[in-house]
PDB file of N, CA and C in Angstrom:
ATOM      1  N   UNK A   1      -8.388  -5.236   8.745  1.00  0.00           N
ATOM      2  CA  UNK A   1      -8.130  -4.573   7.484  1.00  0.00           C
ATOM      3  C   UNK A   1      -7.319  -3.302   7.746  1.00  0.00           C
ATOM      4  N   UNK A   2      -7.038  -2.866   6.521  1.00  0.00           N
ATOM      5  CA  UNK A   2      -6.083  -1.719   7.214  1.00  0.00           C
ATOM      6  C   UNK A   2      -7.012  -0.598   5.913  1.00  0.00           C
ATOM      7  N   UNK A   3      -5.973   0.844   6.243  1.00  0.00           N
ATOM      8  CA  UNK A   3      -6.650   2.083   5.266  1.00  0.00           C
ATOM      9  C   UNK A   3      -5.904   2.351   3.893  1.00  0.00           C
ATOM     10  N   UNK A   4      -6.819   1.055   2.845  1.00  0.00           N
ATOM     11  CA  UNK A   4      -6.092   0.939   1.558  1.00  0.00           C
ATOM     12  C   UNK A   4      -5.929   2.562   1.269  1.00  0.00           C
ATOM     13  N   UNK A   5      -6.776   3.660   1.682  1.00  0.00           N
ATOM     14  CA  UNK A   5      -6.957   4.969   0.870  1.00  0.00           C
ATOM     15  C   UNK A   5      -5.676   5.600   0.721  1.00  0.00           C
ATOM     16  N   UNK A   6      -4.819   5.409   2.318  1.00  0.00           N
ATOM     17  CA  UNK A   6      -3.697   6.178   2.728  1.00  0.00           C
ATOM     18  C   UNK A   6      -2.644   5.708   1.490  1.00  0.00           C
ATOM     19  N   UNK A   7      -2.583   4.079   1.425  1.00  0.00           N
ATOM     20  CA  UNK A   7      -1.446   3.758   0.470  1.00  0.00           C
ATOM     21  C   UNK A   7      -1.670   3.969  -1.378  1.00  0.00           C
ATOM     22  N   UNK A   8      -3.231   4.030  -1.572  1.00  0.00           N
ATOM     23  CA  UNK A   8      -3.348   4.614  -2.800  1.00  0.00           C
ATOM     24  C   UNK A   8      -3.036   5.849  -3.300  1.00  0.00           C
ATOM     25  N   UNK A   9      -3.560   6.662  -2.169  1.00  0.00           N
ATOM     26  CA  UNK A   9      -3.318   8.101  -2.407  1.00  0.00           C
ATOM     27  C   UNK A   9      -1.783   8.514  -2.520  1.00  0.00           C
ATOM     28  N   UNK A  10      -0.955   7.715  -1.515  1.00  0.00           N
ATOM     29  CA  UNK A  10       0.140   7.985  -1.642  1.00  0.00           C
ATOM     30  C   UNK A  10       1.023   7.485  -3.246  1.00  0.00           C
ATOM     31  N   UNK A  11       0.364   6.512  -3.581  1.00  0.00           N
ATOM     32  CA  UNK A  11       1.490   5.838  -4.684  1.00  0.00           C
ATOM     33  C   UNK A  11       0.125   6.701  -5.935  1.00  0.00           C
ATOM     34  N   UNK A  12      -0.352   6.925  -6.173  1.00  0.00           N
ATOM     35  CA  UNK A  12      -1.307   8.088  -6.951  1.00  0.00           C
ATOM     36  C   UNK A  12      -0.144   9.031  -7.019  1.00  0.00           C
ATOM     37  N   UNK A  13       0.091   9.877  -6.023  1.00  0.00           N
ATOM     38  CA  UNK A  13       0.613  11.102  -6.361  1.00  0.00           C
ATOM     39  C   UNK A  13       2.460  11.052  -6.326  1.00  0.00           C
ATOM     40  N   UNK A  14       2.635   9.746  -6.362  1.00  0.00           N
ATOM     41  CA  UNK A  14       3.912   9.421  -7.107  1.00  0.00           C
ATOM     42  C   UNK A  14       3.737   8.854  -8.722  1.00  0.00           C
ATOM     43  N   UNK A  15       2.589   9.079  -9.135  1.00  0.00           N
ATOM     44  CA  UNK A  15       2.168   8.322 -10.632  1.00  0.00           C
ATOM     45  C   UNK A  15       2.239   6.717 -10.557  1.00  0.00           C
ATOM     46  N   UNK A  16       1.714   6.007  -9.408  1.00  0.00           N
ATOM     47  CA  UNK A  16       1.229   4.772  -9.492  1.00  0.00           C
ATOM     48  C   UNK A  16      -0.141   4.677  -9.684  1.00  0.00           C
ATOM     49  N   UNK A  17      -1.111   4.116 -10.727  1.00  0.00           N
ATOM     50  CA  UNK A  17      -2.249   4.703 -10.705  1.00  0.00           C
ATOM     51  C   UNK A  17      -2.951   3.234 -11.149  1.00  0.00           C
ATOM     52  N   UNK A  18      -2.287   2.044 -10.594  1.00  0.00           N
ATOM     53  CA  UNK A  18      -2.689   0.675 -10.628  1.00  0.00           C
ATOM     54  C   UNK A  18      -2.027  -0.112 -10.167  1.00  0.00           C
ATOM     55  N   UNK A  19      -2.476  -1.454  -9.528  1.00  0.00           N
ATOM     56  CA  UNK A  19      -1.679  -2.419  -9.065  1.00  0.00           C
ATOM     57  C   UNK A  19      -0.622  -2.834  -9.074  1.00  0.00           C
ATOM     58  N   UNK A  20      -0.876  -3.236 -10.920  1.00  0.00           N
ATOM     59  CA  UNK A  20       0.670  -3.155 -11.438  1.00  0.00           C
ATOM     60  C   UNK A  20       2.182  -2.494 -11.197  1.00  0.00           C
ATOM     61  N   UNK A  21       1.157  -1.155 -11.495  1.00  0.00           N
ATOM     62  CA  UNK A  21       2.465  -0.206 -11.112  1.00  0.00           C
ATOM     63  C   UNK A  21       2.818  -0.034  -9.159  1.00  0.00           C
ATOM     64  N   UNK A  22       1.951  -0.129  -8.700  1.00  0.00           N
ATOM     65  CA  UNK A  22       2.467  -0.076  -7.345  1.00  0.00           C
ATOM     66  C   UNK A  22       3.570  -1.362  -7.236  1.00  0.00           C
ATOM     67  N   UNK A  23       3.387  -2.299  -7.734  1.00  0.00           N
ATOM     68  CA  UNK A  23       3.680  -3.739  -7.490  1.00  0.00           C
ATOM     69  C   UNK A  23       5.267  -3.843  -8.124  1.00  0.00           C
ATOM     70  N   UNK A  24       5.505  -2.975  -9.212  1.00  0.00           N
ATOM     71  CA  UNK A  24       6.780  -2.773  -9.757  1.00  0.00           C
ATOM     72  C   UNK A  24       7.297  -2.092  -9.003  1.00  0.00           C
ATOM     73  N   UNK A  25       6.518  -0.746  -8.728  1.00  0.00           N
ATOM     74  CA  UNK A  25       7.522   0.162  -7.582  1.00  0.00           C
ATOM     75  C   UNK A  25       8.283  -0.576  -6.032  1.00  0.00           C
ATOM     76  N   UNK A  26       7.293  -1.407  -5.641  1.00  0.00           N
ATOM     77  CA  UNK A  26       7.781  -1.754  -4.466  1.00  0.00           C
ATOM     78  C   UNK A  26       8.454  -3.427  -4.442  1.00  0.00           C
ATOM     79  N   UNK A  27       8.385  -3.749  -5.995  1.00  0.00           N
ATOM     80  CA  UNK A  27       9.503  -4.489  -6.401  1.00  0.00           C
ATOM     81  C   UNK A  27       9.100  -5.895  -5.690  1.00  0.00           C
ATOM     82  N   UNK A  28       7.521  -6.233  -5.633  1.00  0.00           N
ATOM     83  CA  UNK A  28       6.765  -7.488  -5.182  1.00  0.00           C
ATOM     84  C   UNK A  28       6.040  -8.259  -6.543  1.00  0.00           C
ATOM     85  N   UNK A  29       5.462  -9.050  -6.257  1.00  0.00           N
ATOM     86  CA  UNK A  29       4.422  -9.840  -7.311  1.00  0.00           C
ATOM     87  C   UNK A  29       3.240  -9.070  -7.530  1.00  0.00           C
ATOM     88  N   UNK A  30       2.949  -9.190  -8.777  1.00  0.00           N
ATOM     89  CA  UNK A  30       1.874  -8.705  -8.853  1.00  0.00           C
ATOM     90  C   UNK A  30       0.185  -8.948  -8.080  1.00  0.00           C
ATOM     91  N   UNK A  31       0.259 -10.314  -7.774  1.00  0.00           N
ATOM     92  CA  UNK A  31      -0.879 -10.700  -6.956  1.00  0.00           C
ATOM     93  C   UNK A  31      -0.829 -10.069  -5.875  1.00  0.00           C
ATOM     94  N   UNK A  32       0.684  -9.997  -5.239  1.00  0.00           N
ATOM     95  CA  UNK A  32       0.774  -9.009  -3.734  1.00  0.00           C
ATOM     96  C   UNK A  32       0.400  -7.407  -3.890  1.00  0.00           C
ATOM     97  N   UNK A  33       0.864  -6.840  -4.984  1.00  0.00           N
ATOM     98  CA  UNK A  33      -0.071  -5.541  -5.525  1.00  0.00           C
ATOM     99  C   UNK A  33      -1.459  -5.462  -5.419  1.00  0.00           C
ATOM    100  N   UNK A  34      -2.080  -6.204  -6.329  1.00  0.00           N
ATOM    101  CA  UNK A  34      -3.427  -6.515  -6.402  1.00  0.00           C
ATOM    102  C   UNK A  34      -4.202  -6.321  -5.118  1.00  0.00           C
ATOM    103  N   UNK A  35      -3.976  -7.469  -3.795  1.00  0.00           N
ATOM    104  CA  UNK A  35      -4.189  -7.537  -2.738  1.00  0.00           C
ATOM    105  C   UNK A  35      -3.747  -6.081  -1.547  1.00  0.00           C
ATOM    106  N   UNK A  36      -2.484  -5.804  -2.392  1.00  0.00           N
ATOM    107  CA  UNK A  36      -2.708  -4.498  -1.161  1.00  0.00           C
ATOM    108  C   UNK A  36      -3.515  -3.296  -1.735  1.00  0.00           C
ATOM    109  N   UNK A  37      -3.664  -2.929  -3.570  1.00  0.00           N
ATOM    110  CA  UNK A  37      -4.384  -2.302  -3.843  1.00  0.00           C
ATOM    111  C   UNK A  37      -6.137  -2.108  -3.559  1.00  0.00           C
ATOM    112  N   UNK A  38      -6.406  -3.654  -3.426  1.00  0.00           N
ATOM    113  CA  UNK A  38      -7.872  -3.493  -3.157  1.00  0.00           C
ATOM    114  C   UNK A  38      -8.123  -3.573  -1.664  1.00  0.00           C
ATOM    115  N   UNK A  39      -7.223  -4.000  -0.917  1.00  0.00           N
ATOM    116  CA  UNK A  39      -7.362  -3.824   0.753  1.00  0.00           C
ATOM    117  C   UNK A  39      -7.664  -5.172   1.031  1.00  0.00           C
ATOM    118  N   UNK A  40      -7.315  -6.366   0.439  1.00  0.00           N
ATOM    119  CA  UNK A  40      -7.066  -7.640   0.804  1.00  0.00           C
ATOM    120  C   UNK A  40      -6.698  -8.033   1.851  1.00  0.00           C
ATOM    121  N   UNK A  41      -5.031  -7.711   2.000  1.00  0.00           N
ATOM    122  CA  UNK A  41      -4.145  -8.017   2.792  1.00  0.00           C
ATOM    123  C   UNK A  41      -3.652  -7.192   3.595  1.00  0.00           C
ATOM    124  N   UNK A  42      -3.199  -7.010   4.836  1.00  0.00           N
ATOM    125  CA  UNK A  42      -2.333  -5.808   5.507  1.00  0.00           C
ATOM    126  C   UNK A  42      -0.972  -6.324   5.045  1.00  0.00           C
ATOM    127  N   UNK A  43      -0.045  -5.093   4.413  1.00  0.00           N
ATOM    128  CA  UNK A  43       1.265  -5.676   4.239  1.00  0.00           C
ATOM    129  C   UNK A  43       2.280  -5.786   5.798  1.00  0.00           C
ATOM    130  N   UNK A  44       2.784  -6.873   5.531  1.00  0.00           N
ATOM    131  CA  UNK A  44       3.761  -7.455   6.505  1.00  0.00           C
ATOM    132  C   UNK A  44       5.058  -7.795   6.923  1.00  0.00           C
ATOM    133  N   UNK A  45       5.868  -7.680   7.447  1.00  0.00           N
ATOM    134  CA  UNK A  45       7.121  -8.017   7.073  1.00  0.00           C
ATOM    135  C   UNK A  45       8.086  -7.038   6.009  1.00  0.00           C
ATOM    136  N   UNK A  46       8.432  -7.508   5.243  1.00  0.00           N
ATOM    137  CA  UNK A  46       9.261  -6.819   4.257  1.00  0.00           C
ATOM    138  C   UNK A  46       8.533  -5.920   3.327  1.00  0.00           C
ATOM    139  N   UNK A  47       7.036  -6.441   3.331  1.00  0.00           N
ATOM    140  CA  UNK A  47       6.692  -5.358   2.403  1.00  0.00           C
ATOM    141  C   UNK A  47       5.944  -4.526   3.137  1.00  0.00           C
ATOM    142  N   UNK A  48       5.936  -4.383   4.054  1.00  0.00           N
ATOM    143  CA  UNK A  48       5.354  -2.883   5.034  1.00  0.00           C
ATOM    144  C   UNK A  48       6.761  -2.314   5.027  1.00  0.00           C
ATOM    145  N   UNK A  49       8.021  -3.069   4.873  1.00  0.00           N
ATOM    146  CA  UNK A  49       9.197  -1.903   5.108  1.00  0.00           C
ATOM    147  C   UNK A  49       9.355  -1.605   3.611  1.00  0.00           C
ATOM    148  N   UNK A  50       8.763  -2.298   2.716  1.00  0.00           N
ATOM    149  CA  UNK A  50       9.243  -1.315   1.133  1.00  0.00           C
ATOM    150  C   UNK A  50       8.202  -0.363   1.578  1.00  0.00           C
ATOM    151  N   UNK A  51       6.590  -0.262   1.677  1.00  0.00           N
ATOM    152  CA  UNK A  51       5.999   0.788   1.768  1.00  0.00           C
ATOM    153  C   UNK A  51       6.711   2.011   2.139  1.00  0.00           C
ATOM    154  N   UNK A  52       6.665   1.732   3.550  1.00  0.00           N
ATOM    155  CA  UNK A  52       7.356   2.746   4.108  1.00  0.00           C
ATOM    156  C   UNK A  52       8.239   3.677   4.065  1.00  0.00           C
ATOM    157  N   UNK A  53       9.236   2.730   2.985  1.00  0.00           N
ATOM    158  CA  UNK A  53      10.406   3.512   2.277  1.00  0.00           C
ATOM    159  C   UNK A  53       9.586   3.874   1.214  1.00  0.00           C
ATOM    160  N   UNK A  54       9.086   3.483   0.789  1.00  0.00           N
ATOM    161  CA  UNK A  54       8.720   3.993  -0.805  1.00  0.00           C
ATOM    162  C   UNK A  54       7.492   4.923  -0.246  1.00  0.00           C
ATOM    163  N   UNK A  55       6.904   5.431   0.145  1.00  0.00           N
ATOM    164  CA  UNK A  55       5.695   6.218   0.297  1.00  0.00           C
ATOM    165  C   UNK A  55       6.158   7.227   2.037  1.00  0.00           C
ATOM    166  N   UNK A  56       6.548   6.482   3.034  1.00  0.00           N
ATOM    167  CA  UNK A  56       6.966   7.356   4.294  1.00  0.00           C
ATOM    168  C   UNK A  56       5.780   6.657   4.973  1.00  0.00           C
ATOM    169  N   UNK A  57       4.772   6.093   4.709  1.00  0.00           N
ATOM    170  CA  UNK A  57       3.755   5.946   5.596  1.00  0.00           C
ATOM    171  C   UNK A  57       4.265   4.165   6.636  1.00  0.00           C
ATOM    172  N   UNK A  58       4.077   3.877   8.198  1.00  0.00           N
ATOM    173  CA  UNK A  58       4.289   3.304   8.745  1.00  0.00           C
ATOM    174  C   UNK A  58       2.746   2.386   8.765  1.00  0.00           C
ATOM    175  N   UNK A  59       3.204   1.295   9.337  1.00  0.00           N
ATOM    176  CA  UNK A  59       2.632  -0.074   9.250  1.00  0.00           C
ATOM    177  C   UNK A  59       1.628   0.824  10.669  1.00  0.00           C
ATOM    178  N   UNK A  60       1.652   1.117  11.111  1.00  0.00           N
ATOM    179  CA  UNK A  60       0.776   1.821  12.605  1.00  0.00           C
ATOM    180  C   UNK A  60      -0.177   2.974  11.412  1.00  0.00           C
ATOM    181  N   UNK A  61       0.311   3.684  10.917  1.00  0.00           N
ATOM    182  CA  UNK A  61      -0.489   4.769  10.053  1.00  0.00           C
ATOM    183  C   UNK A  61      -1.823   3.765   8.936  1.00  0.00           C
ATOM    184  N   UNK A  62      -0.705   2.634   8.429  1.00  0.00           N
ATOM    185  CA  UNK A  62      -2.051   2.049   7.946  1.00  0.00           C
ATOM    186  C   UNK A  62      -3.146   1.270   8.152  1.00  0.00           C
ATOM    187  N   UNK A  63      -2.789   1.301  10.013  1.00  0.00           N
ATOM    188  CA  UNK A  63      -4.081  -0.043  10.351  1.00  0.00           C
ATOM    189  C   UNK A  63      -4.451   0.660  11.325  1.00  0.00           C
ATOM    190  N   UNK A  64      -4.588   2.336  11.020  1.00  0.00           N
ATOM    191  CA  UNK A  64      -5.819   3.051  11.434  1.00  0.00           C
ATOM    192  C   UNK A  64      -6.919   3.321  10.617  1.00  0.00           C
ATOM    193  N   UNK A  65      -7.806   3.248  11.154  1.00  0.00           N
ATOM    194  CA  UNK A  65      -9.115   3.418  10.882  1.00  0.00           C
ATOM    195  C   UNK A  65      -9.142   4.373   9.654  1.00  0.00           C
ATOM    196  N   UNK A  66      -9.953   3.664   8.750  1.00  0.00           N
ATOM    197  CA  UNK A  66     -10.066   5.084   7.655  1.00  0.00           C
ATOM    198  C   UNK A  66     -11.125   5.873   7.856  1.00  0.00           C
ATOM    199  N   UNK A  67     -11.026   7.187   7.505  1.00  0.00           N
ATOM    200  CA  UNK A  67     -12.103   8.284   7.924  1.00  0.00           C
ATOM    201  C   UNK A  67     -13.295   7.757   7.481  1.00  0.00           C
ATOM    202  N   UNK A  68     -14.465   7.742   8.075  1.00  0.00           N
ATOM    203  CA  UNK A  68     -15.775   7.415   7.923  1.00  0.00           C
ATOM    204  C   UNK A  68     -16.002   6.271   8.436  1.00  0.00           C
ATOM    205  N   UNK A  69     -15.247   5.317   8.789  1.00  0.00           N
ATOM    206  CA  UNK A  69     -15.161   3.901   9.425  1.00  0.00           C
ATOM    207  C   UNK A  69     -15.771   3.481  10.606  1.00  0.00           C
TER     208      UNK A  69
END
């Protein structure tokens, strides 16, 4: 699993404040939103490189451990 908190917090304080909207921003399906919003899936491929562009955070930053873990 990776640290859904890092990629919420980040698309939060760009005014993504649901799946949906993360899922438009980074210009995927909504089911692929869904899944990275609730910590389903680790994103992969192309959509760890929209993250990245769209938020700054790297595919290594999110499959560290989240605090308290």
């Amino acid at each position: 699993m990776y640290d859904r908190t890092l990629l919420r917090t980040a698309a939060i304080a760009q005014g993504q404040h649901s799946y949906v909207d993360l899922a438009h921003h980074l210009k995927v399906a909504p089911a692929t939103g869904w899944r990275l919003w609730h910590g389903k899936t680790v994103p992969a491929g192309s959509t760890a490189a929209k993250v990245e562009t769209a938020y700054g955070i790297t595919m290594t930053q999110l499959l560290l451990p989240a605090a308290g873990s």
